[in-house]
PDB file of N, CA and C in Angstrom:
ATOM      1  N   UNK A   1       0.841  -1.190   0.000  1.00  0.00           N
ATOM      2  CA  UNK A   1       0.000   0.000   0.000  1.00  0.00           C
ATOM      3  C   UNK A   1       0.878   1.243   0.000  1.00  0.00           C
ATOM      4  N   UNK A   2       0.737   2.194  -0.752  1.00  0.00           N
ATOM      5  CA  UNK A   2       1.279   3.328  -0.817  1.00  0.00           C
ATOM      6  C   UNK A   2       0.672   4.189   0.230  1.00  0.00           C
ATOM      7  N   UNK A   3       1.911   5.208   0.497  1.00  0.00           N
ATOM      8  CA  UNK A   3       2.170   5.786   1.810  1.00  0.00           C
ATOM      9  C   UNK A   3       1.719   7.402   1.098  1.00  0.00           C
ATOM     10  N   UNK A   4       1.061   7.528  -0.272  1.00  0.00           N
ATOM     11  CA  UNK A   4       0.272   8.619  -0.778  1.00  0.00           C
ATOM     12  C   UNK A   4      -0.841   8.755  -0.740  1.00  0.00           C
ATOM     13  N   UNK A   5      -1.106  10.448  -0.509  1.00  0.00           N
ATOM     14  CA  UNK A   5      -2.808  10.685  -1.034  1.00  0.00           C
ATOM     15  C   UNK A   5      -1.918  12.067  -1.804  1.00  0.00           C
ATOM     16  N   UNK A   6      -2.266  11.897  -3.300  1.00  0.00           N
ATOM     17  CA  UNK A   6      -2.626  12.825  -4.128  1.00  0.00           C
ATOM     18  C   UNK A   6      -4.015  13.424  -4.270  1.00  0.00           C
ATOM     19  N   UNK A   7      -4.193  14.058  -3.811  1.00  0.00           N
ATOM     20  CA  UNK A   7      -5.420  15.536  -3.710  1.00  0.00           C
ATOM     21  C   UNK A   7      -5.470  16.274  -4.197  1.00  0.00           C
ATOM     22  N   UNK A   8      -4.365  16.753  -5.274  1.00  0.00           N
ATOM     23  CA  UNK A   8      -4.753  17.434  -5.810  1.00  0.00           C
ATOM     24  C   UNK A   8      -5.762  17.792  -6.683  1.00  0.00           C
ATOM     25  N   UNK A   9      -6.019  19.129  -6.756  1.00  0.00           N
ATOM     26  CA  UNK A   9      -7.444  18.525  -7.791  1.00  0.00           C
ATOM     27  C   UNK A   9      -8.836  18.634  -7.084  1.00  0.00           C
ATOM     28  N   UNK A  10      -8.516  18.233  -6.227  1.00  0.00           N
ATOM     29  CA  UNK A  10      -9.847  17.931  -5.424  1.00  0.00           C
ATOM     30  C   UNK A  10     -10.517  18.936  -4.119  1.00  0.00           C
ATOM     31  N   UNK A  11     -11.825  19.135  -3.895  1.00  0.00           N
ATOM     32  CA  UNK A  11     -12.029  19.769  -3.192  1.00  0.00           C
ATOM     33  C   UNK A  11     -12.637  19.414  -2.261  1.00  0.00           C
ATOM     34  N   UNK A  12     -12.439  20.149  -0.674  1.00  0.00           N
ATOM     35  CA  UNK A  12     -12.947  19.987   0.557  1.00  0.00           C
ATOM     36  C   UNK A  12     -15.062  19.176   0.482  1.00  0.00           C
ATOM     37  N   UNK A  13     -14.586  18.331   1.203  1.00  0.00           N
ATOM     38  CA  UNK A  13     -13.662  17.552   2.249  1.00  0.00           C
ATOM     39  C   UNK A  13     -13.588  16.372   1.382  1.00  0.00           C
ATOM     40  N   UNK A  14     -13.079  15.923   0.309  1.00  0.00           N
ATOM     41  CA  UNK A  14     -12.341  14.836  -0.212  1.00  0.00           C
ATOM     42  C   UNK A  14     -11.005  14.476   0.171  1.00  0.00           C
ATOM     43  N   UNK A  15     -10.041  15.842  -0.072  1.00  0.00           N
ATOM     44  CA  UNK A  15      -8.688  15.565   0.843  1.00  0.00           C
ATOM     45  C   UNK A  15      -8.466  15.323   2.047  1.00  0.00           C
ATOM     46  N   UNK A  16      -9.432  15.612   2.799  1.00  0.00           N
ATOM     47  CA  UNK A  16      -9.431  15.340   4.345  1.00  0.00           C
ATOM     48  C   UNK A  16      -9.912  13.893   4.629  1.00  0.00           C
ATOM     49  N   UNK A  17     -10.994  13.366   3.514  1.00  0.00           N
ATOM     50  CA  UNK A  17     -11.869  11.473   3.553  1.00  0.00           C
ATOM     51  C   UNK A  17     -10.414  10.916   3.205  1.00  0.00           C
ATOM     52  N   UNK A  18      -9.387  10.994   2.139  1.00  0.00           N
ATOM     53  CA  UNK A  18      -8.850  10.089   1.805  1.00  0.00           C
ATOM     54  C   UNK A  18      -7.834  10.373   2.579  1.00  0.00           C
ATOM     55  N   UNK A  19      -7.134  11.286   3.051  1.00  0.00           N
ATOM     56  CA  UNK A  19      -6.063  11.714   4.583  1.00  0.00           C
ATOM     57  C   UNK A  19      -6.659  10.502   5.758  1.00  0.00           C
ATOM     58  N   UNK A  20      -8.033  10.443   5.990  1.00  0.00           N
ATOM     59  CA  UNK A  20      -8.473   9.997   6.927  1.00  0.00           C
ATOM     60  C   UNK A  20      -8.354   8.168   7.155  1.00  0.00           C
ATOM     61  N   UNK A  21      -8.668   7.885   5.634  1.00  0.00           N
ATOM     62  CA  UNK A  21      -9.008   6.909   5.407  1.00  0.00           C
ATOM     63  C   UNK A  21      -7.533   5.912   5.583  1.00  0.00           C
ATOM     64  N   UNK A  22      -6.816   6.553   4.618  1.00  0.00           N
ATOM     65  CA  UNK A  22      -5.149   5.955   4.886  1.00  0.00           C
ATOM     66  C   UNK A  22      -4.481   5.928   6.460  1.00  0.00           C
ATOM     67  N   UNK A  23      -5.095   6.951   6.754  1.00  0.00           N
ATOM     68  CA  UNK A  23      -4.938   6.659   8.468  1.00  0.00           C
ATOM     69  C   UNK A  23      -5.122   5.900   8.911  1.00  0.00           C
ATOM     70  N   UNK A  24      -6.121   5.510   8.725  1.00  0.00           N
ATOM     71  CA  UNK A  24      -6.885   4.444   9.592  1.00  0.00           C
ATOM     72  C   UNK A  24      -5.863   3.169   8.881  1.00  0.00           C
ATOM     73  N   UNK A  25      -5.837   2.577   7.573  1.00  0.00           N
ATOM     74  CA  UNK A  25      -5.485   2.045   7.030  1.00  0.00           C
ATOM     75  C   UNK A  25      -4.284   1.505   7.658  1.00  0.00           C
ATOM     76  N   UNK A  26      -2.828   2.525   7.663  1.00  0.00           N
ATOM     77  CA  UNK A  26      -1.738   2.430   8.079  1.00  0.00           C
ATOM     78  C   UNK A  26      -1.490   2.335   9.449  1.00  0.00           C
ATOM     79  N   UNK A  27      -1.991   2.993  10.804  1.00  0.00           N
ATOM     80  CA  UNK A  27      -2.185   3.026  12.200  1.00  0.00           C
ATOM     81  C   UNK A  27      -1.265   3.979  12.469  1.00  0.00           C
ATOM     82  N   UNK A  28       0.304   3.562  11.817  1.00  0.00           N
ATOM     83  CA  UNK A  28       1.023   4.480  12.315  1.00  0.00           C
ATOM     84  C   UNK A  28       1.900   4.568  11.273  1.00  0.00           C
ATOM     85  N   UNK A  29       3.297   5.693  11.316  1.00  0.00           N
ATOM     86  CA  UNK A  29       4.247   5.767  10.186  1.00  0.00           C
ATOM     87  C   UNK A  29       4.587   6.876   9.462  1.00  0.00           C
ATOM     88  N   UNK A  30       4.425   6.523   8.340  1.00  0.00           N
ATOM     89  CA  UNK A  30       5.198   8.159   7.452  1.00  0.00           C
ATOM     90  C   UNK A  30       3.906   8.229   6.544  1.00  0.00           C
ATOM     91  N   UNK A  31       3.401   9.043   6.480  1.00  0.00           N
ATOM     92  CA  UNK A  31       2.219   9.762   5.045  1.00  0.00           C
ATOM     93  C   UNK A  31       2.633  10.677   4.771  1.00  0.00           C
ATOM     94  N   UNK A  32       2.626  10.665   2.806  1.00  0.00           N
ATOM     95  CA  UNK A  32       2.684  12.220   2.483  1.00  0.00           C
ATOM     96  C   UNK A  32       1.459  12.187   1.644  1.00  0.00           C
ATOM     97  N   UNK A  33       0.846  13.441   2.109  1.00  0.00           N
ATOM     98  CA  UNK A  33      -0.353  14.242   1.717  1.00  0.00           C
ATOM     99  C   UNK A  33       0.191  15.042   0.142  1.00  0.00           C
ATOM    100  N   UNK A  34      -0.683  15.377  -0.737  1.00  0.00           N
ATOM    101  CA  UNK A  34      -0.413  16.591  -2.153  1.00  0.00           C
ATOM    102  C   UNK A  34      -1.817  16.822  -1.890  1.00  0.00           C
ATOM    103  N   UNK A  35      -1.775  18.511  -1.735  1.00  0.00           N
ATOM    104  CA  UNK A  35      -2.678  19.062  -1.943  1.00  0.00           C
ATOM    105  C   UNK A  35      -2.437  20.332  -3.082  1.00  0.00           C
ATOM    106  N   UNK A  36      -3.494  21.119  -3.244  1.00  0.00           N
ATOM    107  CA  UNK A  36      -3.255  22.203  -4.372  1.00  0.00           C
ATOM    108  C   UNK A  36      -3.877  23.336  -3.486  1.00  0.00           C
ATOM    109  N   UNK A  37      -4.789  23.632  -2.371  1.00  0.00           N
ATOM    110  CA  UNK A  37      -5.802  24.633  -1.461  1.00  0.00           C
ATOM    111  C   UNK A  37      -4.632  24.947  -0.286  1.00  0.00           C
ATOM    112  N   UNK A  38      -5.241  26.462   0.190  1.00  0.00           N
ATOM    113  CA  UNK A  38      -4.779  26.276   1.322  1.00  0.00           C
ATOM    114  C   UNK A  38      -6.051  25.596   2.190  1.00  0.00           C
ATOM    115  N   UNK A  39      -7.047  25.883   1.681  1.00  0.00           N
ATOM    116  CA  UNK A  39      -7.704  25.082   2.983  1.00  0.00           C
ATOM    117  C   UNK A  39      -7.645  23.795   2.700  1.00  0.00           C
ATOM    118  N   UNK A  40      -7.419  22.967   1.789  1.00  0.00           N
ATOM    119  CA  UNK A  40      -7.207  21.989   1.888  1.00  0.00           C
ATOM    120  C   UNK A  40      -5.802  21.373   2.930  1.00  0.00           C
ATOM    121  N   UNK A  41      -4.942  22.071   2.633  1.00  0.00           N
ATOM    122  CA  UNK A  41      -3.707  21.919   3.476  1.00  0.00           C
ATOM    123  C   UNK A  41      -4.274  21.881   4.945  1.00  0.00           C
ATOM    124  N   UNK A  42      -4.935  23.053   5.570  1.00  0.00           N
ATOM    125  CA  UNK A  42      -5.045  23.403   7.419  1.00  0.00           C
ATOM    126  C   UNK A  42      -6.167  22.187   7.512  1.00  0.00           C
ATOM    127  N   UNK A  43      -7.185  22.057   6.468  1.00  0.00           N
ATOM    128  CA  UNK A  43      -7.945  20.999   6.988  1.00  0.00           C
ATOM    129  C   UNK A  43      -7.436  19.714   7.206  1.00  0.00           C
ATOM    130  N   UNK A  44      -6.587  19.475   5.939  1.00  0.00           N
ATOM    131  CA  UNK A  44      -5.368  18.020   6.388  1.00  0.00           C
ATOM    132  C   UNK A  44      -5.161  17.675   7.549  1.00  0.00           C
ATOM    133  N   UNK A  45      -4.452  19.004   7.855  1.00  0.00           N
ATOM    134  CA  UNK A  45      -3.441  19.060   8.913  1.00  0.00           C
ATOM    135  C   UNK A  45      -4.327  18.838  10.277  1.00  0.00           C
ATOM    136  N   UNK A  46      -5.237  19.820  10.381  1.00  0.00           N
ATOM    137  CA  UNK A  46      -6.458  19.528  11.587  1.00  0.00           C
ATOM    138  C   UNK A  46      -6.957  18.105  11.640  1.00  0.00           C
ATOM    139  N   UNK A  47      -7.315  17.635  11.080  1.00  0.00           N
ATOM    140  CA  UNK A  47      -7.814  16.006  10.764  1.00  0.00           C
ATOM    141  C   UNK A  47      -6.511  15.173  10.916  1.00  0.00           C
ATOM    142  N   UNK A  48      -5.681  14.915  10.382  1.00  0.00           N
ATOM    143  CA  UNK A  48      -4.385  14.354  11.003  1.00  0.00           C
ATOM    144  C   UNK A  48      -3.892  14.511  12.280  1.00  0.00           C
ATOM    145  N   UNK A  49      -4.204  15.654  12.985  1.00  0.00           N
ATOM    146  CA  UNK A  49      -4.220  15.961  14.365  1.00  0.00           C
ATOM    147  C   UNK A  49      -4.593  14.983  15.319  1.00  0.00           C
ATOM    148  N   UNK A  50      -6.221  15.451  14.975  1.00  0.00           N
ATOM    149  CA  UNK A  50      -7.690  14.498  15.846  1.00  0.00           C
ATOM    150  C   UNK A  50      -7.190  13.067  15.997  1.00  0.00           C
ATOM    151  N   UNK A  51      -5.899  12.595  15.113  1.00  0.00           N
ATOM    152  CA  UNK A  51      -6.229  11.050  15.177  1.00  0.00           C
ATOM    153  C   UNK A  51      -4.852  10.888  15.560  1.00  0.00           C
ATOM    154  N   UNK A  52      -3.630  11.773  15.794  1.00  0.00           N
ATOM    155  CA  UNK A  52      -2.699  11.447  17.011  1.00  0.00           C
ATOM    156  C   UNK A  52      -1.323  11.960  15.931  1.00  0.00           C
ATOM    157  N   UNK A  53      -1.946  12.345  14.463  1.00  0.00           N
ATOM    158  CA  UNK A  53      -0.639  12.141  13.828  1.00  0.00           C
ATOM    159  C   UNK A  53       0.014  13.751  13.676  1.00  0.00           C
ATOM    160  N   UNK A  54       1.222  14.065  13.499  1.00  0.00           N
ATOM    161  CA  UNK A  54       1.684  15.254  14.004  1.00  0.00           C
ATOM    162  C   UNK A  54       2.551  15.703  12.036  1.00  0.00           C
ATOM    163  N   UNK A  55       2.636  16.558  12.213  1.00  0.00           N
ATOM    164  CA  UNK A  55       3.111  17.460  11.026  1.00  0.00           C
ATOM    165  C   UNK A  55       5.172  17.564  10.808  1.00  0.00           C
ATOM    166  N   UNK A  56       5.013  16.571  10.095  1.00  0.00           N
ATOM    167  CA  UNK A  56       7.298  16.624  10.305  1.00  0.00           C
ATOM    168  C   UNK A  56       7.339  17.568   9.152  1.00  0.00           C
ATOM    169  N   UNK A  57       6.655  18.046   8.020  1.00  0.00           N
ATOM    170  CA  UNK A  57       6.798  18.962   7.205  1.00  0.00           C
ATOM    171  C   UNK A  57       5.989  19.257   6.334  1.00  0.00           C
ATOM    172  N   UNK A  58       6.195  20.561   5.941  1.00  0.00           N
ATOM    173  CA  UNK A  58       4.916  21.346   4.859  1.00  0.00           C
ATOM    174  C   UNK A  58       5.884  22.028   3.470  1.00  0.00           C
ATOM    175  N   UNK A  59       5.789  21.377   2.367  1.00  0.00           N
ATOM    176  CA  UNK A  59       6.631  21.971   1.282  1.00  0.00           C
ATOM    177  C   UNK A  59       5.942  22.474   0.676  1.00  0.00           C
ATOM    178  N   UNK A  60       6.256  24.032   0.187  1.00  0.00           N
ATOM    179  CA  UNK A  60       5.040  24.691  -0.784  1.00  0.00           C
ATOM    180  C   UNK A  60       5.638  24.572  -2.164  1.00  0.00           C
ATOM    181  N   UNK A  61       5.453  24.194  -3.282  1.00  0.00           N
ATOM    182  CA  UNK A  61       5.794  24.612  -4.110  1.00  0.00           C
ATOM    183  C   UNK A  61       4.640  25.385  -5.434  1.00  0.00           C
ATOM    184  N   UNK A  62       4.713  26.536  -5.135  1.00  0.00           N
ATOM    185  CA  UNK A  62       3.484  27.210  -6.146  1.00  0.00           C
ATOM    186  C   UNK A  62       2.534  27.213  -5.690  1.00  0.00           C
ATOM    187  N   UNK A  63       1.540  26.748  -6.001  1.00  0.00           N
ATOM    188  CA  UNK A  63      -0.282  26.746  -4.706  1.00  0.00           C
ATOM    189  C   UNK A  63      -0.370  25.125  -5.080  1.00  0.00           C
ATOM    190  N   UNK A  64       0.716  24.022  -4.928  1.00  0.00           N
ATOM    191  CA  UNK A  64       0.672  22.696  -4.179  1.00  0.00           C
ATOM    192  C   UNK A  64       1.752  22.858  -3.060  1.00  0.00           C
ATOM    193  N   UNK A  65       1.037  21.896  -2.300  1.00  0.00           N
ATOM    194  CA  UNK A  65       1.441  21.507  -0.757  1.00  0.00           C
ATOM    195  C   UNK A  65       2.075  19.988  -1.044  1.00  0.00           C
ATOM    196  N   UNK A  66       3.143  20.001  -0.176  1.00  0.00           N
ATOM    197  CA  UNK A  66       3.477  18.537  -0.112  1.00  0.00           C
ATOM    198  C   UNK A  66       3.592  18.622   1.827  1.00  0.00           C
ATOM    199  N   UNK A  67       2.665  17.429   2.331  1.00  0.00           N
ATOM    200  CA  UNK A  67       2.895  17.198   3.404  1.00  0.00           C
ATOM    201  C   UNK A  67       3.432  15.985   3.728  1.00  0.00           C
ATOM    202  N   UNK A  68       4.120  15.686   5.279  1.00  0.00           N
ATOM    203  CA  UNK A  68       4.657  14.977   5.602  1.00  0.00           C
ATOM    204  C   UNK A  68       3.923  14.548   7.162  1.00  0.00           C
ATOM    205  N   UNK A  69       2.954  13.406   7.011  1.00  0.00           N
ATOM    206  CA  UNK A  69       2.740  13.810   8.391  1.00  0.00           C
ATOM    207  C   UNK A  69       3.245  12.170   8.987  1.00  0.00           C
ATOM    208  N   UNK A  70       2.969  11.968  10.666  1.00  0.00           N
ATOM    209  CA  UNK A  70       3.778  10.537  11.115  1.00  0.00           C
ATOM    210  C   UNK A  70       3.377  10.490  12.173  1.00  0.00           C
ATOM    211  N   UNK A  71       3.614   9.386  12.225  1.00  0.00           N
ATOM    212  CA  UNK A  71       3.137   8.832  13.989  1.00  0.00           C
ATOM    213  C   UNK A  71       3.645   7.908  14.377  1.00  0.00           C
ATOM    214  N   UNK A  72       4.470   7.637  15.172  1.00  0.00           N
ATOM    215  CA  UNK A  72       4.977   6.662  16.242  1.00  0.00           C
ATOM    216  C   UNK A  72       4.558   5.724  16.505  1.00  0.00           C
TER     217      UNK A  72
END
């Protein structure tokens, strides 16, 4: 299983269902998120929160996001 959600493209709350969903999926580890929004990005990030996982990095390049989020 890949450790991606490409989102780009897509709009609230789709990036946040499939963020969610791989969560659950994986339990714990390394995810990287692609988004193209900023609200898509803070909503990521808020929802990755709620479920324990924490933010190791945010790369902007242009109006896409590459996130890095993980959990122990």
């Amino acid at each position: 299983m890949s450790n991606l959600v490409d989102a780009r493209g897509l709009s609230c709350p789709q990036p946040v269902l499939l963020t969610l969903d791989r969560i659950k999926s994986l339990g714990q580890g390394e995810l990287t998120v692609l988004v193209d929004t900023d609200t898509s990005k803070e909503n990521v990030i808020r929802a990755a929160g709620s479920q324990g996982w924490q933010v190791k990095s945010v790369d902007a390049a242009g109006m896409e996001y590459k996130l890095i989020l993980e959990k122990a």
